[in-house]
N, C-alpha and C. Protein backbone atom coordinates (compact mmCIF):
# COMPACT_ATOMS: atom_id res chain seq x y z
N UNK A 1 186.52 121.73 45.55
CA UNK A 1 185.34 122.40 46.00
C UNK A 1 185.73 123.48 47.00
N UNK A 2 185.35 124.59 46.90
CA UNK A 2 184.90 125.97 47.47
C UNK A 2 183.85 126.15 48.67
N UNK A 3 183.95 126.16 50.12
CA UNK A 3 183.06 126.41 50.47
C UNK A 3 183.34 127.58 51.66
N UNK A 4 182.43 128.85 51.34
CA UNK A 4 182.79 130.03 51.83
C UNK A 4 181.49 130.11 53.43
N UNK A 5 181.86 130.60 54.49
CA UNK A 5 180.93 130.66 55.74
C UNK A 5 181.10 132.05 56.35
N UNK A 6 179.89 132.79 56.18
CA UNK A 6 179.91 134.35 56.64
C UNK A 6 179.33 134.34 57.81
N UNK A 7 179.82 135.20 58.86
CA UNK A 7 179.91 135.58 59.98
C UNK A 7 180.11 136.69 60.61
N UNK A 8 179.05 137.32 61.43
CA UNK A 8 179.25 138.82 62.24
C UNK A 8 178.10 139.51 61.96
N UNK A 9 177.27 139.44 61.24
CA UNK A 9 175.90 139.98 60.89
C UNK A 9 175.16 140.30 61.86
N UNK A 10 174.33 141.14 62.06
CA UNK A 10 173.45 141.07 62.78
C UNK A 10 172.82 142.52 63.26
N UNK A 11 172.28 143.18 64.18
CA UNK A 11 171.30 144.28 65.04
C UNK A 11 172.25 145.75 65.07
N UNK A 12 172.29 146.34 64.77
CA UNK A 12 172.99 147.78 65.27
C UNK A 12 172.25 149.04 64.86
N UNK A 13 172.49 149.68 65.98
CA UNK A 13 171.82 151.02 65.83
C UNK A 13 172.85 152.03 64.57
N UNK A 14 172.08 153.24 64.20
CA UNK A 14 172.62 153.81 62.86
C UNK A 14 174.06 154.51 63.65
N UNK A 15 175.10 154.84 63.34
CA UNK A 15 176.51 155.08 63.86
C UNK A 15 177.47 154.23 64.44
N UNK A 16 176.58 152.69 64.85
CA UNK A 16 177.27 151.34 64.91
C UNK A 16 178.59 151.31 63.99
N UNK A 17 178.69 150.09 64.01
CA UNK A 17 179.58 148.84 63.47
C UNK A 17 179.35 147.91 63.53
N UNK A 18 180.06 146.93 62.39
CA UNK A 18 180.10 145.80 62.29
C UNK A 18 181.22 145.08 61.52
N UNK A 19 181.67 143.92 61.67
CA UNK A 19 182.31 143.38 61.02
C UNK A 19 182.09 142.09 60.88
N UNK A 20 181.91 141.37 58.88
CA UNK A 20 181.58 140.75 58.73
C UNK A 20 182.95 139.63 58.45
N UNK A 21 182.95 138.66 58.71
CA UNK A 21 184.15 137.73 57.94
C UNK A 21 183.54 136.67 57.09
N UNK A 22 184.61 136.47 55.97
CA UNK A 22 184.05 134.72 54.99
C UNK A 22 185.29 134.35 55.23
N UNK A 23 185.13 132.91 55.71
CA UNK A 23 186.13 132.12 55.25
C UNK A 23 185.60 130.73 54.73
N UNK A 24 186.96 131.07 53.53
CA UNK A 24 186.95 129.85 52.44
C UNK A 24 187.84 128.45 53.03
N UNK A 25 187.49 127.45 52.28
CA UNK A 25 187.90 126.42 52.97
C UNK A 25 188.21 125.35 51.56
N UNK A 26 188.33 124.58 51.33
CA UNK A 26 188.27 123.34 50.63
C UNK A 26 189.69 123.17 49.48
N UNK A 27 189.56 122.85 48.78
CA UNK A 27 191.07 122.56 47.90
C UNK A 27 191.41 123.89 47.10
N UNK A 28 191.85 124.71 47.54
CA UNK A 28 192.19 125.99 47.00
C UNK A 28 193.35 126.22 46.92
N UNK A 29 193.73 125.98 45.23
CA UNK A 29 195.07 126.60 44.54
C UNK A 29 195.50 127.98 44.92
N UNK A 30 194.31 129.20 44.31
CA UNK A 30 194.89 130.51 44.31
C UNK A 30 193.42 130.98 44.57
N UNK A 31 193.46 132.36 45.20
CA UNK A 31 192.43 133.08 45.17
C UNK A 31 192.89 134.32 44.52
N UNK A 32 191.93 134.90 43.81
CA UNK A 32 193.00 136.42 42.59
C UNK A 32 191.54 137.48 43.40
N UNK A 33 190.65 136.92 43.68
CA UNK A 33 189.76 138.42 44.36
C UNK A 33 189.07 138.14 45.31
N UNK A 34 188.84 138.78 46.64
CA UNK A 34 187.71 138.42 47.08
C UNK A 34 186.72 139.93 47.51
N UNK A 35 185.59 139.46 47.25
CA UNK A 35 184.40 140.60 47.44
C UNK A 35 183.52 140.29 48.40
N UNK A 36 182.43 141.77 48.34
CA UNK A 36 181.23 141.95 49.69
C UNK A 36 180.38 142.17 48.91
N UNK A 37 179.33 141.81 48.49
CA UNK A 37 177.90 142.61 47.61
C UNK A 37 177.06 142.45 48.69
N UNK A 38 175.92 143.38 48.59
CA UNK A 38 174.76 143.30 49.10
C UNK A 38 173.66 143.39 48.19
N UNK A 39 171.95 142.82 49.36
CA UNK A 39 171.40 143.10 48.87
C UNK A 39 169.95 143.83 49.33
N UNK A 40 169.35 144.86 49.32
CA UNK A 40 168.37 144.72 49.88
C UNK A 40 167.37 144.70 49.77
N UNK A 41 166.02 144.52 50.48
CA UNK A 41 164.72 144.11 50.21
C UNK A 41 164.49 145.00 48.85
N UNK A 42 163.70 144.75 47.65
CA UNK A 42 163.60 145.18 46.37
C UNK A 42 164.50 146.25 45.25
N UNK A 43 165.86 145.84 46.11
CA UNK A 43 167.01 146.28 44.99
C UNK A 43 167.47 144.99 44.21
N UNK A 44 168.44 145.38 43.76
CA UNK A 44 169.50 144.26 43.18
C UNK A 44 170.93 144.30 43.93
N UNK A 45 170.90 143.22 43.40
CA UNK A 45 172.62 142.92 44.49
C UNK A 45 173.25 143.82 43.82
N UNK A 46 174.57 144.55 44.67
CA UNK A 46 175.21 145.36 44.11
C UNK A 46 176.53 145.04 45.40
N UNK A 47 177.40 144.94 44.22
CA UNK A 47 178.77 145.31 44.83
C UNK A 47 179.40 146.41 45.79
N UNK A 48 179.75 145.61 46.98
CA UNK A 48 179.84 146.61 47.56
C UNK A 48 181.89 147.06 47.89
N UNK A 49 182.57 146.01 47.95
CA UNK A 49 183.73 146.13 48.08
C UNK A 49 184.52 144.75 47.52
N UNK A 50 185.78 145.04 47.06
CA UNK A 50 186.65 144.41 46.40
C UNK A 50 188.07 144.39 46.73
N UNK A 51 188.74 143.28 47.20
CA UNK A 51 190.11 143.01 47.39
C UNK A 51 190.75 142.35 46.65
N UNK A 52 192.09 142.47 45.98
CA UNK A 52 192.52 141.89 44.49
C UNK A 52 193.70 141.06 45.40
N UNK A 53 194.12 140.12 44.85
CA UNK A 53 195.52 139.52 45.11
C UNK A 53 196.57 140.61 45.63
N UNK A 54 196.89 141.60 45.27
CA UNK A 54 197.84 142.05 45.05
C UNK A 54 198.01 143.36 46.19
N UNK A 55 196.56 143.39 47.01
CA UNK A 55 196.22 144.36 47.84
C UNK A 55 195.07 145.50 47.59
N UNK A 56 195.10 145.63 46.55
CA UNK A 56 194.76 146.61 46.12
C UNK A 56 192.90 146.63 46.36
N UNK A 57 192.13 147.61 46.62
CA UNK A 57 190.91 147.60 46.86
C UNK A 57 189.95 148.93 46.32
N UNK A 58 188.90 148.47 46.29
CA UNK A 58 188.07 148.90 45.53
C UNK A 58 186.72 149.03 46.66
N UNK A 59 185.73 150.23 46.55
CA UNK A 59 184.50 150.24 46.87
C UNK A 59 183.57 150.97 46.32
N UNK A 60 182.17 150.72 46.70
CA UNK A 60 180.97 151.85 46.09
C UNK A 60 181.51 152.99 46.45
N UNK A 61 181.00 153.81 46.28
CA UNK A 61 180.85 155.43 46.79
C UNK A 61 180.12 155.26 47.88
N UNK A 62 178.89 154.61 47.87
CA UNK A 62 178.11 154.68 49.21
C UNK A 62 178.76 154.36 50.49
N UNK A 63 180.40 153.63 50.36
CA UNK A 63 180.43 152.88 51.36
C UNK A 63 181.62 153.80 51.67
N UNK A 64 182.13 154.38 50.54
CA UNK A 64 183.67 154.66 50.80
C UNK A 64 183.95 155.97 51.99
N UNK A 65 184.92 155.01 52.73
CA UNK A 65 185.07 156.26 53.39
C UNK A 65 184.55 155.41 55.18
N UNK A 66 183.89 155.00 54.67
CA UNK A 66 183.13 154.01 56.50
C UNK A 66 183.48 152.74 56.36
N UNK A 67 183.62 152.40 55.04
CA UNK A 67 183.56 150.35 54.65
C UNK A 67 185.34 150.32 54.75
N UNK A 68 186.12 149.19 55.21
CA UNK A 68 187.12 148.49 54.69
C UNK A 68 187.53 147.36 54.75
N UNK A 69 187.76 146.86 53.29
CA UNK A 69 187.96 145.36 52.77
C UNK A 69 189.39 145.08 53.44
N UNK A 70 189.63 143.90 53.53
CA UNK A 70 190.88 143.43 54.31
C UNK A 70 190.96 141.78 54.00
N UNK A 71 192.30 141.72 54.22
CA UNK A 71 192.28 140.32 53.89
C UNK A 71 193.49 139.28 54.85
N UNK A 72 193.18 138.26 55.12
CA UNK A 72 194.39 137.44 55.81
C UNK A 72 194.68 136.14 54.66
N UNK A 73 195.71 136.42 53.99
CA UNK A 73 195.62 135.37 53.14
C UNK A 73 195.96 133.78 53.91
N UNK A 74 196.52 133.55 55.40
CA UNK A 74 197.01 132.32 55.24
C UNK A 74 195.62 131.69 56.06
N UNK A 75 194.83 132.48 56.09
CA UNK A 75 193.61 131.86 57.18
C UNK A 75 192.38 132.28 55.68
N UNK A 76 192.83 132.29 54.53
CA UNK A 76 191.80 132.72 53.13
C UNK A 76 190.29 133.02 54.04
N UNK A 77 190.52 134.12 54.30
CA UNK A 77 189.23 135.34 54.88
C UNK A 77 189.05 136.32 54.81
N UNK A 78 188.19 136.89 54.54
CA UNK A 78 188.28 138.39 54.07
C UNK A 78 187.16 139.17 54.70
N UNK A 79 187.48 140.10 55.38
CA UNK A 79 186.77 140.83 56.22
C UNK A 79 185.91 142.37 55.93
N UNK A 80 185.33 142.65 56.14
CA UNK A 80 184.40 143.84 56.04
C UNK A 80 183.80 144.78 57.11
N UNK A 81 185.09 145.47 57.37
CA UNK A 81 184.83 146.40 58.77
C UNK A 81 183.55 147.50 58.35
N UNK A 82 183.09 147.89 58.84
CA UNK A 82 181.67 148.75 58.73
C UNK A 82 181.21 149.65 60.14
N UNK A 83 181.93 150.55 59.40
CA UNK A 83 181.95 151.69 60.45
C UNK A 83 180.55 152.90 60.29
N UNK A 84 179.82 153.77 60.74
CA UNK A 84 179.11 154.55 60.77
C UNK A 84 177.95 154.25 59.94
N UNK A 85 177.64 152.89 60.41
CA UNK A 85 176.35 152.75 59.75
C UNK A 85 175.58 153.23 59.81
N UNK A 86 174.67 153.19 58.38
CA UNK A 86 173.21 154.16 58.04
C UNK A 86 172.35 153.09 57.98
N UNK A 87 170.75 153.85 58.20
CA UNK A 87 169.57 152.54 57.48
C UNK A 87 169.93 152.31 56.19
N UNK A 88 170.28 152.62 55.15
CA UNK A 88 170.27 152.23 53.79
C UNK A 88 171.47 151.45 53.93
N UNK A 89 172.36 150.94 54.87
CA UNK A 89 173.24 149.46 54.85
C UNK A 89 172.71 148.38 55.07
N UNK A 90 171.17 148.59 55.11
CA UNK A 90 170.81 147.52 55.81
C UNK A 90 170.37 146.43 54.48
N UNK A 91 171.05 145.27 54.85
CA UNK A 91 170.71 144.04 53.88
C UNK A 91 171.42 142.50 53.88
N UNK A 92 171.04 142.20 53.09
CA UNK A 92 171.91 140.41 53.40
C UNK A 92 173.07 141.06 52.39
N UNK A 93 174.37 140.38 53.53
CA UNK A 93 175.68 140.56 52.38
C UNK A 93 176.26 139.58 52.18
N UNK A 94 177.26 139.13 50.97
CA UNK A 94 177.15 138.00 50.81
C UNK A 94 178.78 137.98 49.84
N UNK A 95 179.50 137.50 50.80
CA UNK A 95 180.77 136.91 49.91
C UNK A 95 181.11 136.51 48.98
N UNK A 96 181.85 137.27 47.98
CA UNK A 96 182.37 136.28 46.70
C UNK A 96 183.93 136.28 46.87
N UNK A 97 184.45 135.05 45.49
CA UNK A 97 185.61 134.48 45.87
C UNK A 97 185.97 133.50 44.64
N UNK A 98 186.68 134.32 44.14
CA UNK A 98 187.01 134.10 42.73
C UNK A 98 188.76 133.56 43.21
N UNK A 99 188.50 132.16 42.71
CA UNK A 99 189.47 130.85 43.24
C UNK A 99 189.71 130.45 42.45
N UNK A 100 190.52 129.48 41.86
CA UNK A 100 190.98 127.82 41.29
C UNK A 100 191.36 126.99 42.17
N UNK A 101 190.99 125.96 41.68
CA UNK A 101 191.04 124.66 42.45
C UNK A 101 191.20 123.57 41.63
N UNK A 102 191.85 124.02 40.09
CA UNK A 102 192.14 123.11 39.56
C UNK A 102 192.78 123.93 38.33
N UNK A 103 192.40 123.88 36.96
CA UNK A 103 192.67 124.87 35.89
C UNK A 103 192.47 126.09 35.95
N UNK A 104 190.88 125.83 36.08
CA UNK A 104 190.84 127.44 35.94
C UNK A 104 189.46 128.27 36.67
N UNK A 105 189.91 129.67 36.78
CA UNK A 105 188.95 130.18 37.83
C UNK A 105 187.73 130.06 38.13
N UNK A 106 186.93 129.93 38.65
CA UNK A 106 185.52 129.84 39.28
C UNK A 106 185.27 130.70 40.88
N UNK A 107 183.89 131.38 40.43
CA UNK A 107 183.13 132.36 41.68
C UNK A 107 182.21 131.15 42.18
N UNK A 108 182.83 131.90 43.59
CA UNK A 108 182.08 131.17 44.18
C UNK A 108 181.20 132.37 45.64
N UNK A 109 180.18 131.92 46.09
CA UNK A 109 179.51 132.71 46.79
C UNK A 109 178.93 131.98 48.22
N UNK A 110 179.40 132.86 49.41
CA UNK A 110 178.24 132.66 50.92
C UNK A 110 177.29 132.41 50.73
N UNK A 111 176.57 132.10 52.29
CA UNK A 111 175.32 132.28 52.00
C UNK A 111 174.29 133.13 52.76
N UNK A 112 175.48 134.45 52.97
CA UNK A 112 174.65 135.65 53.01
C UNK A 112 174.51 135.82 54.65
N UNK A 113 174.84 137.00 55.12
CA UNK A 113 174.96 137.18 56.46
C UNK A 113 174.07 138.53 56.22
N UNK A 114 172.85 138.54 57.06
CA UNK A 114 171.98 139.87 57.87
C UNK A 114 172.05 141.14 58.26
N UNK A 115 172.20 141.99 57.55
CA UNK A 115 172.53 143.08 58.57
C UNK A 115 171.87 144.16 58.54
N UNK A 116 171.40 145.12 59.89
CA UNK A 116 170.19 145.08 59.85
C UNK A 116 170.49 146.39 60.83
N UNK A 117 170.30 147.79 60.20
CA UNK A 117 170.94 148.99 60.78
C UNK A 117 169.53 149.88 61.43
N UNK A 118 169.10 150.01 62.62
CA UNK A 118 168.08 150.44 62.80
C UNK A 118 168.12 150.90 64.63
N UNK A 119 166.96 152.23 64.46
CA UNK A 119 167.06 152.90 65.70
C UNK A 119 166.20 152.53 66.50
């Protein structure tokens, strides 16, 4: 079992920061990705950043450029620095974490940390 706990959410004015962390915990073989999606009030969740095993990272356009994914593999956490925030960052974000813990891979997901960009 997989269990991921997000942390750092919360109040900032627009040109803030923030940084969110998940950390995973429970019988974990390998982790091959871990991600940030958001969501906000009457969108759909959408991906917002991606860290692969291997380093390598990935983001929206909306984010790129202010967002960066990071990772500590021996403490399995993965972080989400968030620099020059706008109102349109504002939403629940929510960790994924594509693991094995036995054969074979399974996502697993937070349960969503607040964030909430406003003047």
């Amino acid at each position: 079992q997989v269990q991921l706990v997000e942390s750092g959410g919360g109040l900032v004015q627009p040109g803030g920061s923030l940084r969110l962390s998940c950390a995973a915990s429970g019988s974990i073989k390998s982790i091959y990705h871990m991600s940030w999606y958001r969501q906000a009030p009457g969108k759909q969740r959408e991906l917002v950043a991606t860290i692969v095993g291997g380093g390598s990272t990935d983001y929206a356009d909306s984010v790129k450029g202010r967002f960066t994914i990071s990772r500590d593999n021996d403490k399995n956490t993965v972080y989400l620095q968030m620099n020059s925030l706008k109102p349109e960052d504002t939403a629940v974000y929510y960790c994924n974490v594509l693991a094995t813990t036995d054969l074979f891979p399974k996502s697993y997901w937070g349960q969503g940390t607040q964030v909430t960009v406003s003047s």
